[in-house]
Protein backbone atom coordinates (compact mmCIF):
# COMPACT_ATOMS: atom_id res chain seq x y z
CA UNK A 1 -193.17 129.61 -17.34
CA UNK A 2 -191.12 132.38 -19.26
CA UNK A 3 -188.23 132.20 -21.14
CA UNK A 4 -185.88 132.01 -18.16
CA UNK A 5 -187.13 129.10 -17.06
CA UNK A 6 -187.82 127.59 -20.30
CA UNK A 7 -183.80 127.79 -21.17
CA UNK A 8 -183.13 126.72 -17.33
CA UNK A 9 -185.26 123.69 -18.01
CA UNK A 10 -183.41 123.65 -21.51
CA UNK A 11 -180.20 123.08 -20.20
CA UNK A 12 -181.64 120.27 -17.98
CA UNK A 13 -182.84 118.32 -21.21
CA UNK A 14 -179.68 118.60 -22.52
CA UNK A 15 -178.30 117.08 -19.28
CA UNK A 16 -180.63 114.12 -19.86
CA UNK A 17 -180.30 113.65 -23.11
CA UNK A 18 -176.39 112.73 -22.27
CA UNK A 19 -177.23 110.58 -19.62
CA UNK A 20 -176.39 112.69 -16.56
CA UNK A 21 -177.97 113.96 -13.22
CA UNK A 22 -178.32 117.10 -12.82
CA UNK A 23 -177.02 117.70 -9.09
CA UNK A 24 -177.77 121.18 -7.21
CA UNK A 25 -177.34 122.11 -3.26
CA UNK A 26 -178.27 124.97 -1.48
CA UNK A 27 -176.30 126.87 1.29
CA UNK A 28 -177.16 129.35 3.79
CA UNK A 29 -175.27 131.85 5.04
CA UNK A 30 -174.97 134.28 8.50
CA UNK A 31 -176.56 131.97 10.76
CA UNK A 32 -175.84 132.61 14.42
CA UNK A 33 -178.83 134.07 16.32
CA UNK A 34 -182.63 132.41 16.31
CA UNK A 35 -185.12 134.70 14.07
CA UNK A 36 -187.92 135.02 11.78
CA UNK A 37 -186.08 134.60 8.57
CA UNK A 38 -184.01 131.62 9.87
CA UNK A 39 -187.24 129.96 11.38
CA UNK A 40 -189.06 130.63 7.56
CA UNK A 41 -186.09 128.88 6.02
CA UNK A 42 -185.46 125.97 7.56
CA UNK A 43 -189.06 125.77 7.24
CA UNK A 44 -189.03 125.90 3.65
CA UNK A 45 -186.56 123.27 3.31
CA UNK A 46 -188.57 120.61 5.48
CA UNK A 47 -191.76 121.65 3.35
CA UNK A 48 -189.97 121.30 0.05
CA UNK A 49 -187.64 118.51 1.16
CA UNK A 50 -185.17 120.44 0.04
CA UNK A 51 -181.43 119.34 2.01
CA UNK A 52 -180.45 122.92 3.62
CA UNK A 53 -176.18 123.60 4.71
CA UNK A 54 -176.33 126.06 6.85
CA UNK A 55 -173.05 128.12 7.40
CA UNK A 56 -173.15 129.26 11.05
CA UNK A 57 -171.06 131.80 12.53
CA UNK A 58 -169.87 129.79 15.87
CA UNK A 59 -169.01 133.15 17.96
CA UNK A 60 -172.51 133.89 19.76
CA UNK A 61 -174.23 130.70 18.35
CA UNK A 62 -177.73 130.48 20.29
CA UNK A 63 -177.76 126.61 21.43
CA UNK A 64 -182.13 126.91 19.58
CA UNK A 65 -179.66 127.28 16.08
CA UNK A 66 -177.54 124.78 16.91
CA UNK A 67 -180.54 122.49 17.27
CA UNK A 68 -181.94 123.22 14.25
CA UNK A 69 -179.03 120.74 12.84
CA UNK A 70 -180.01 117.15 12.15
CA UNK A 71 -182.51 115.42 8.88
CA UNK A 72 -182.10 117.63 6.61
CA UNK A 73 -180.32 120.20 7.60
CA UNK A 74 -176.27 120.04 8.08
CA UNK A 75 -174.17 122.76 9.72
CA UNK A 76 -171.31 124.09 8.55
CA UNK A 77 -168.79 126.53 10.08
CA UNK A 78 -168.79 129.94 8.80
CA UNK A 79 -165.52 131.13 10.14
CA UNK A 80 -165.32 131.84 13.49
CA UNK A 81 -166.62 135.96 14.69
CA UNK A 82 -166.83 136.93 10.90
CA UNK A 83 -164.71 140.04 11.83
CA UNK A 84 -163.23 141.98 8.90
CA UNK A 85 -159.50 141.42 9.93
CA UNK A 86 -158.14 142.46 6.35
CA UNK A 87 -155.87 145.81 5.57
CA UNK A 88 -157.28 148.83 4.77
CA UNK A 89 -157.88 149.16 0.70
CA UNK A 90 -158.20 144.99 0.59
CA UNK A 91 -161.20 142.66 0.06
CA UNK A 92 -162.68 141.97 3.13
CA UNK A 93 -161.86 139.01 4.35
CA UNK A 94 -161.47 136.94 8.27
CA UNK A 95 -158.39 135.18 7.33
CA UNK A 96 -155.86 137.97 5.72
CA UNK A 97 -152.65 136.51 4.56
CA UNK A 98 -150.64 138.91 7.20
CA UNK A 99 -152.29 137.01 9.92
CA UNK A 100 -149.88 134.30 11.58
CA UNK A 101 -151.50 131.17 10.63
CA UNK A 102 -150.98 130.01 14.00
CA UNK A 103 -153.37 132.63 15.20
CA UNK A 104 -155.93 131.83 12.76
CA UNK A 105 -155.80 127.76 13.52
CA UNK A 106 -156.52 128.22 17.32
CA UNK A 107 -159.31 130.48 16.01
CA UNK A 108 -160.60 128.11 13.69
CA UNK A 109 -160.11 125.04 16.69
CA UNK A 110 -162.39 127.41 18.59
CA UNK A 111 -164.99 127.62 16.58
CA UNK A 112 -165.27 124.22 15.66
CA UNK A 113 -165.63 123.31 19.38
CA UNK A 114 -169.09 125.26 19.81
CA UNK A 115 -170.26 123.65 16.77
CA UNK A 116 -171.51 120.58 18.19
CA UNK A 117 -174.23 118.38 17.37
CA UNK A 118 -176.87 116.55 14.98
CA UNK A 119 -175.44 117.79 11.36
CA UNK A 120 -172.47 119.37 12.26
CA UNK A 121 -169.88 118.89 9.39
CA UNK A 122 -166.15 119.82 9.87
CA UNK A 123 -166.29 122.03 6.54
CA UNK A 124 -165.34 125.28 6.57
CA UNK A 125 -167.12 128.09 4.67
CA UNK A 126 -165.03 131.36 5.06
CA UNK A 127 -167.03 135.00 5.22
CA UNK A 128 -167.29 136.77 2.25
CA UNK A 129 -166.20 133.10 0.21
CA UNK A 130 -162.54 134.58 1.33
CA UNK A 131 -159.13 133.27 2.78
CA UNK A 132 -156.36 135.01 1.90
CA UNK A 133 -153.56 132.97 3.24
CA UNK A 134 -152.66 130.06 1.16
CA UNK A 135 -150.65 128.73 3.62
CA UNK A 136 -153.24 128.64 6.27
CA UNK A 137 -155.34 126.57 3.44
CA UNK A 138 -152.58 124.68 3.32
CA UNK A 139 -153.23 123.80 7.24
CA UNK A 140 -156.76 123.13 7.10
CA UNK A 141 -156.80 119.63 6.95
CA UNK A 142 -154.23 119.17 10.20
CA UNK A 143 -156.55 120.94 11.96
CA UNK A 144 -159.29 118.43 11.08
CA UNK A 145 -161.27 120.01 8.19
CA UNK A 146 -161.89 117.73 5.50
CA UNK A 147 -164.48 120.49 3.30
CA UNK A 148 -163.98 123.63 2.02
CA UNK A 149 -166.67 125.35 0.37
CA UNK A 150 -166.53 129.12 -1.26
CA UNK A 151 -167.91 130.64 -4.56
CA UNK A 152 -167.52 129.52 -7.87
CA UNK A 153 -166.51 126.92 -9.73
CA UNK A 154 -163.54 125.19 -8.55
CA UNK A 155 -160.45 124.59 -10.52
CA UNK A 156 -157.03 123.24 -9.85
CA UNK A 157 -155.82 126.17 -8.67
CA UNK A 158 -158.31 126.42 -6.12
CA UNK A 159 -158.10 123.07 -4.33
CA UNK A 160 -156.94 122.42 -0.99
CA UNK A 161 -154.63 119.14 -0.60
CA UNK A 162 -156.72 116.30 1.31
CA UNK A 163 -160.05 118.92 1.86
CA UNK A 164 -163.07 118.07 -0.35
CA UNK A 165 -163.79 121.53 -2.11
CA UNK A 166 -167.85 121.98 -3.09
CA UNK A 167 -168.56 125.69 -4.05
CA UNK A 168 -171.66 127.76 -4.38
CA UNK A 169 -172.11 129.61 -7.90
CA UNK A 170 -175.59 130.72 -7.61
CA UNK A 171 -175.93 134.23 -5.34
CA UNK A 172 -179.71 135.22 -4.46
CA UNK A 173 -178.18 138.27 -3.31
CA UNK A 174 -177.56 141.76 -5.42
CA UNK A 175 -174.97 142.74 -3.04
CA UNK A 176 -173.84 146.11 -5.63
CA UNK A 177 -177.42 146.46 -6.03
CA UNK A 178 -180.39 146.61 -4.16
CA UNK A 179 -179.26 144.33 -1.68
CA UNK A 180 -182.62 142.32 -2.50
CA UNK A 181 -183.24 139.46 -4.93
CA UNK A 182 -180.99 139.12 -8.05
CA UNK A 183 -183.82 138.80 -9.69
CA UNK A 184 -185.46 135.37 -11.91
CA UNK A 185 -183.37 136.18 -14.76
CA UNK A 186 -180.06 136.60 -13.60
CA UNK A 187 -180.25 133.79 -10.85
CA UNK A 188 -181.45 131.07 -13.62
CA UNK A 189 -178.68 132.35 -15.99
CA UNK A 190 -175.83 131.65 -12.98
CA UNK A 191 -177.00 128.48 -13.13
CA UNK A 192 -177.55 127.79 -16.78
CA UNK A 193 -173.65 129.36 -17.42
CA UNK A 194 -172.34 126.76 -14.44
CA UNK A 195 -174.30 123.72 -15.82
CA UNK A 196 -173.31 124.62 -19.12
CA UNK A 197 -169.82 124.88 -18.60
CA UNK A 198 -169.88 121.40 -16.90
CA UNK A 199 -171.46 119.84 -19.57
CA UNK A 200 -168.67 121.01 -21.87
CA UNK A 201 -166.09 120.00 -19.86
CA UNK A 202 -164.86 124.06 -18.91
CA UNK A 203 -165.77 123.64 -15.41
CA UNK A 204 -165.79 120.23 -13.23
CA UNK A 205 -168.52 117.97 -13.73
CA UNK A 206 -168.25 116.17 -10.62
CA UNK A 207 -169.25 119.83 -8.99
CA UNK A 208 -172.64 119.70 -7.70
CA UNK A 209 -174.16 123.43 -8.77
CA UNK A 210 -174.71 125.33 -5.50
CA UNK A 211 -177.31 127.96 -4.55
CA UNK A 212 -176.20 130.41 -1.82
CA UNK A 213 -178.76 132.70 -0.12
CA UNK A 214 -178.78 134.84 2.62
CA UNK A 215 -181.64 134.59 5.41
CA UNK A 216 -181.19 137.80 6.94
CA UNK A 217 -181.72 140.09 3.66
CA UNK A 218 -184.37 137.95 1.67
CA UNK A 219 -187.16 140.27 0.31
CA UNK A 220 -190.31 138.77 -0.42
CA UNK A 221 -189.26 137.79 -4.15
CA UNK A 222 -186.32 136.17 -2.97
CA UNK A 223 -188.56 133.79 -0.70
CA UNK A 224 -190.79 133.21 -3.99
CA UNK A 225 -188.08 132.30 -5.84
CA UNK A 226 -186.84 129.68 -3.84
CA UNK A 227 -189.70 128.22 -3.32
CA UNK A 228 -190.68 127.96 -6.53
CA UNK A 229 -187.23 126.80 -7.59
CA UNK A 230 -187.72 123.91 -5.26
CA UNK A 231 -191.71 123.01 -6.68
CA UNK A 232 -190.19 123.14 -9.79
CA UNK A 233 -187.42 121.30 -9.36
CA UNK A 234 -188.56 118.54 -7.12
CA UNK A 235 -191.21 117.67 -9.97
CA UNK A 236 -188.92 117.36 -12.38
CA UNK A 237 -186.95 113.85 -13.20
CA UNK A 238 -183.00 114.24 -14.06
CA UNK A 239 -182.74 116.51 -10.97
CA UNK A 240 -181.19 115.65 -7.93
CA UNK A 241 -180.27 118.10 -4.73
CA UNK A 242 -177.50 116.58 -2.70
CA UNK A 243 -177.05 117.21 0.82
CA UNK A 244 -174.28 118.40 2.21
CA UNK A 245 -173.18 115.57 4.12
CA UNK A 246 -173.29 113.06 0.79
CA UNK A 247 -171.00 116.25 -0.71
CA UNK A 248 -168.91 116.21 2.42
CA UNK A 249 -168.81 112.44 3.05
CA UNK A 250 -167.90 110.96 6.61
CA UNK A 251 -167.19 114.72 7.78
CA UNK A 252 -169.13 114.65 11.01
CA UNK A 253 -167.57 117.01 13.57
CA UNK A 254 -168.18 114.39 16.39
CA UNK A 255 -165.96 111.90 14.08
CA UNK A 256 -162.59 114.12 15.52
């Protein structure tokens, strides 16, 4: 192993050595159609045990994606269309704060109905980790969500009253870049910097560190990566990676 992975491993001794689990989870995102990519990755995760949430876009949802749901693999729901609805010159974003929230619930209602079945969770994961609108946050639990999950680590600023928030802080993705892999270094450094900041007590230690990737743009290295984060990993005692639905707890969609 090189240094990288020597100081990811590091920071997992250090873990021990205080008595804690380490506790990672891995979401997909951009599900919606059946494919190569998505067919390779929920095969990796069954090979390497490894609990997959996958964020599906419910607009279009082929019912071969929606079965790929159950064991290890939970769905989530990935907004509804994952239309860029904000103003020109702002982030992009489905849920802009201009948009009547009353617009955006019987959206969101929508798309939870075609996300039925084995693993279906009622957490929302917004495109591009976005919502604008506090006040449709505000909503999201009368309109049955009960998990929120976005990017980075969460704070008290960032929670949601009565909606379990579990972020990602790990992207695979280069998105200024290449648009490949992140590369070894940078994606094991995320992680380190997150896990170290929970051990400290900057960030929340009750956080499980997430890993997001991307399917549809996964280069070669980015497949290698994972699955050698998961050998690695899955040898290694004081590591733990949660599902999705012991993150989420009694969040099945079918429990409405």
């Amino acid at each position: 192993m090189n240094a990288h992975w020597n100081g990811f491993f590091d920071e997992i001794a250090r873990w021990s050595d205080s008595g804690w689990v380490v506790d990672f989870w891995w979401r997909d995102d951009d599900a919606c159609r059946g494919d190569a990519a998505l067919t390779r990755l929920v095969a990796l995760a069954r090979s390497a045990q490894a609990p997959l949430a996958l964020a599906l876009i419910p607009e279009g949802v082929q019912p071969e994606v929606l079965a790929m749901g159950g064991g290890l693999v939970s769905i989530l729901q990935h907004g509804v269309d994952h239309r860029n609805r904000a103003a020109a010159g702002q982030k992009k974003t489905e849920f802009p704060a201009l948009e009547p929230v009353a617009d955006a619930m019987v959206r969101l209602r929508r798309g939870r109905s075609q996300l039925q079945g084995p693993g279906a969770l009622a957490v929302l994961v917004p495109p591009w980790n976005r919502v604008s609108s506090g006040k449709l946050l505000g909503q999201l639990a009368l309109a049955g969500y009960c998990g929120l999950s976005r990017f980075g680590a969460r704070g008290p600023a960032s929670m949601v009253p009565d909606v379990v928030q579990v972020n990602t802080h790990v992207d695979l993705i280069d998105w200024r870049g290449t648009r490949g892999f992140v590369g070894e270094a940078l994606a094991l450094q995320s992680a380190v910097a997150h896990l170290q900041a929970r051990r400290e007590g900057r960030a929340d230690r009750g956080e499980a560190t997430g890993w997001l990737s991307h399917h549809l743009v996964h280069d070669e290295a980015c497949w290698t990566f994972l699955a050698r984060l998961f050998e690695r990993t899955g040898a290694r005692s004081g590591v733990v990676w949660r599902s999705a639905d012991a993150l989420f707890p009694t969040l099945q969609a079918q429990a409405r």
